[in-house]
N, C-alpha and C. Protein backbone atom coordinates (compact mmCIF):
# COMPACT_ATOMS: atom_id res chain seq x y z
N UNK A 1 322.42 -31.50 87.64
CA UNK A 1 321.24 -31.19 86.87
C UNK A 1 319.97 -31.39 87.70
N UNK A 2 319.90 -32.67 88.38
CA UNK A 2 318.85 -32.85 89.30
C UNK A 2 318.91 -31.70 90.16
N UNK A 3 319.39 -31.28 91.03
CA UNK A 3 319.37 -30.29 92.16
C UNK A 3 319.12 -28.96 91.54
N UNK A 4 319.57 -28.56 90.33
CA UNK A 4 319.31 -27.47 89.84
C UNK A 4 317.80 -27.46 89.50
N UNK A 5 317.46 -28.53 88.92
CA UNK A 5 316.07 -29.25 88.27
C UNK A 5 314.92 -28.52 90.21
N UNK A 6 315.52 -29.16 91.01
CA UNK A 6 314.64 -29.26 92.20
C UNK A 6 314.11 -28.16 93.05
N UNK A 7 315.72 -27.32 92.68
CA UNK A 7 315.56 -26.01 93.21
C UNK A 7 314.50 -24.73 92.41
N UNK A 8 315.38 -24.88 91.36
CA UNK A 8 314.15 -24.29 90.09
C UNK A 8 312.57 -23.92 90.23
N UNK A 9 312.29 -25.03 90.09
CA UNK A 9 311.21 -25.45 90.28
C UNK A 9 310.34 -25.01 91.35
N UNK A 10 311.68 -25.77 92.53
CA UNK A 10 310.80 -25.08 93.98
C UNK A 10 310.72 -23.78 94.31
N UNK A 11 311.53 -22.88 93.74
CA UNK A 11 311.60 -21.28 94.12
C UNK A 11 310.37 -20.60 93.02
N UNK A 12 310.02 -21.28 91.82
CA UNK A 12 309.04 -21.03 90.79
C UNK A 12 307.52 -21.30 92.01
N UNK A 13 307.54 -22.51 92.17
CA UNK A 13 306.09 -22.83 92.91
C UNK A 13 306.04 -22.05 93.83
N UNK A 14 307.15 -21.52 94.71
CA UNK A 14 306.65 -20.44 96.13
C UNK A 14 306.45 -19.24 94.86
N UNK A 15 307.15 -18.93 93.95
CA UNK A 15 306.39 -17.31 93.56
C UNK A 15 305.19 -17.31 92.97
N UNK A 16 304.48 -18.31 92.74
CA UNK A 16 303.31 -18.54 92.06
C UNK A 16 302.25 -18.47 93.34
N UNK A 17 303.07 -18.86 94.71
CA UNK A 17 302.25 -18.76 95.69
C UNK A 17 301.53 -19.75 96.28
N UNK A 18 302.41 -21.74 96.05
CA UNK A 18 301.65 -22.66 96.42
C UNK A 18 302.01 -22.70 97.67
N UNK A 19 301.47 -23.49 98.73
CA UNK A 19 301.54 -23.93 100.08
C UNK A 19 303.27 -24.57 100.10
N UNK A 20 303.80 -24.93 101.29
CA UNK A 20 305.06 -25.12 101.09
C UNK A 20 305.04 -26.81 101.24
N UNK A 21 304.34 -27.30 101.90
CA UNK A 21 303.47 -29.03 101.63
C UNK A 21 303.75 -29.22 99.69
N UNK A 22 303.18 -28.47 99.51
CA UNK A 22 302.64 -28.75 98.00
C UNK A 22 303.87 -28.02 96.97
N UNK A 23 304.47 -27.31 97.08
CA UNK A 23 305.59 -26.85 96.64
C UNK A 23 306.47 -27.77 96.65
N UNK A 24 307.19 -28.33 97.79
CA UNK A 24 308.07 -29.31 98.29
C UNK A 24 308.11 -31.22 97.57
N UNK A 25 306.57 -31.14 97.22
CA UNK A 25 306.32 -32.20 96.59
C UNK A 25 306.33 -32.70 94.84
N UNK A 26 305.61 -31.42 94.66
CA UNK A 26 305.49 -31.12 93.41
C UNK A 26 306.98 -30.80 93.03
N UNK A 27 307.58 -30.44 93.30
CA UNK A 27 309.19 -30.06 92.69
C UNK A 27 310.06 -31.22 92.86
N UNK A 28 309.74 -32.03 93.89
CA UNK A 28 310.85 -33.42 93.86
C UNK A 28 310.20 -34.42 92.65
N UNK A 29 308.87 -34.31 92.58
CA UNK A 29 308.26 -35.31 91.35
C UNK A 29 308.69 -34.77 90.56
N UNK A 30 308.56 -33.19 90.12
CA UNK A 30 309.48 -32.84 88.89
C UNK A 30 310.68 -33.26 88.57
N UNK A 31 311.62 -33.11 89.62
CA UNK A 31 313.14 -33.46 89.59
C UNK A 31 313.06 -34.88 89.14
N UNK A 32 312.47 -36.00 90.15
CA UNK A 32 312.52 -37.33 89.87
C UNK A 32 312.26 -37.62 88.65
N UNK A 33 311.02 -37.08 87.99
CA UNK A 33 310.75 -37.48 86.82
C UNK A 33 311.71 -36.99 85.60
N UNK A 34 312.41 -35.35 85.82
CA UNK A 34 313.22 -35.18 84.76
C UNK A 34 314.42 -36.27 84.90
N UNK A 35 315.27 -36.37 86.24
CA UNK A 35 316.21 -37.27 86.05
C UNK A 35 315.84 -38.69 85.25
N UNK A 36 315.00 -39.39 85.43
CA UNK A 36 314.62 -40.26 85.37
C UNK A 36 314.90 -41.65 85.10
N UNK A 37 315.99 -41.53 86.73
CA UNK A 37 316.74 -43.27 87.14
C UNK A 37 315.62 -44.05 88.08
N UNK A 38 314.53 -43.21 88.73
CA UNK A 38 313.73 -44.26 89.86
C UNK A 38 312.59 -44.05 88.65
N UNK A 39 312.39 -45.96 88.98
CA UNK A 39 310.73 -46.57 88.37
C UNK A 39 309.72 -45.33 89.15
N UNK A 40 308.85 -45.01 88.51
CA UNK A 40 307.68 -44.23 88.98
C UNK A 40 306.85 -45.67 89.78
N UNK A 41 307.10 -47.15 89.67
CA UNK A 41 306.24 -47.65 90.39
C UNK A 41 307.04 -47.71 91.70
N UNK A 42 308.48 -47.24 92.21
CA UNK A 42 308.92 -47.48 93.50
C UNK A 42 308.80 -46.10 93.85
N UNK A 43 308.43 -45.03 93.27
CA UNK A 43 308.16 -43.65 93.44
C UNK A 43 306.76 -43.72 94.14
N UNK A 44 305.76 -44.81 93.94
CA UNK A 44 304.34 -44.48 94.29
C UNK A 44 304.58 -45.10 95.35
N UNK A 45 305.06 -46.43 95.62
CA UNK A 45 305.12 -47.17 96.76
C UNK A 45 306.12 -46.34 98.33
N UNK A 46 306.90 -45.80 97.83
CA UNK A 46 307.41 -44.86 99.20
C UNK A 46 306.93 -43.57 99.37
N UNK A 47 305.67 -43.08 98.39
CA UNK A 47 305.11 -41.97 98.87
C UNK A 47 303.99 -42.31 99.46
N UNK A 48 303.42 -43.68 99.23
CA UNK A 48 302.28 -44.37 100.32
C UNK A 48 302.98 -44.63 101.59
N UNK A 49 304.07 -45.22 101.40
CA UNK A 49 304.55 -45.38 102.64
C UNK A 49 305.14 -44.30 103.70
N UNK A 50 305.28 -43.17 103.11
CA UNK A 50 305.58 -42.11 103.60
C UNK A 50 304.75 -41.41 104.18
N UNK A 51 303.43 -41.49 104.03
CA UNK A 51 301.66 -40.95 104.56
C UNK A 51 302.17 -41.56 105.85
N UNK A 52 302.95 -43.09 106.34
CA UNK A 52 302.44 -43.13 107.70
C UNK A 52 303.49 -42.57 108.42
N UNK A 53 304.23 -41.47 108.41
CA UNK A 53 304.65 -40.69 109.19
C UNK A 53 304.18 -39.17 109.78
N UNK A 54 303.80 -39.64 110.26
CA UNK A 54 302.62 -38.38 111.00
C UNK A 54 303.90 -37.17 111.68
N UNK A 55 305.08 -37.34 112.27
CA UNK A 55 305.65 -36.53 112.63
C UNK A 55 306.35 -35.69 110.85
N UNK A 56 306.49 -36.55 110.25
CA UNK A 56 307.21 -36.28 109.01
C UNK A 56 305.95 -35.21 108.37
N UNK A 57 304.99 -35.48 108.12
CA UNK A 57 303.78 -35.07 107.41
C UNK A 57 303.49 -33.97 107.85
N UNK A 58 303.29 -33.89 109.24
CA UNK A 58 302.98 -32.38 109.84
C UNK A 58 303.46 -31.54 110.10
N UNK A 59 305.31 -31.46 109.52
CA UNK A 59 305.86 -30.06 109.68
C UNK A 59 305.35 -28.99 108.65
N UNK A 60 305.60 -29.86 107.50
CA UNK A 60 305.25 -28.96 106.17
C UNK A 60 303.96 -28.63 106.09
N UNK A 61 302.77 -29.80 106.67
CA UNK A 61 301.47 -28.89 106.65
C UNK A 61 300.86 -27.98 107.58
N UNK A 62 301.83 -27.64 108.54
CA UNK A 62 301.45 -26.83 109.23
C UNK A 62 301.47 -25.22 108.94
N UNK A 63 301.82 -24.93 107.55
CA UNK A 63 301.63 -23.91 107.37
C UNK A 63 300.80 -23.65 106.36
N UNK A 64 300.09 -24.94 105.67
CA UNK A 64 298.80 -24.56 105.13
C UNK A 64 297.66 -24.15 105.82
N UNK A 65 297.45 -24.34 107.06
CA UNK A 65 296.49 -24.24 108.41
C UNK A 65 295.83 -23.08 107.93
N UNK A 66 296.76 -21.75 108.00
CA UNK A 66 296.81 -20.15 108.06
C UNK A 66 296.30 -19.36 108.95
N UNK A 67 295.84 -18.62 109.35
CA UNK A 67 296.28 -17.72 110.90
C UNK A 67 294.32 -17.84 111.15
């Protein structure tokens, strides 16, 4: 259900036309939140902690840049 939940979602946000940064994110909070086995307060704490990966962070925003 989750993965169906994630995919859904994420193939909806690219036809609407969001960035793939913001697509990618927005659809796992969806998923997380429909499943809903992780506390939203250990959900906030590893997406702060996740900002300090600079190699992690800049694949996906590199295609918000645009030409």
């Amino acid at each position: 259900m989750t993965l169906a939940t994630l995919f859904i979602s994420m193939v909806v946000l690219f036809v609407l036309g969001i960035p793939i940064a913001f697509a990618i994110g927005m659809s796992s909070l969806i998923a997380i939140l429909v499943d809903g086995d992780i506390p939203l307060t250990l959900l906030t704490q590893r997406m702060f902690f996740g900002l300090d990966s600079w190699l992690m962070m800049s694949i996906p925003l590199s295609s918000c840049r645009g030409n």
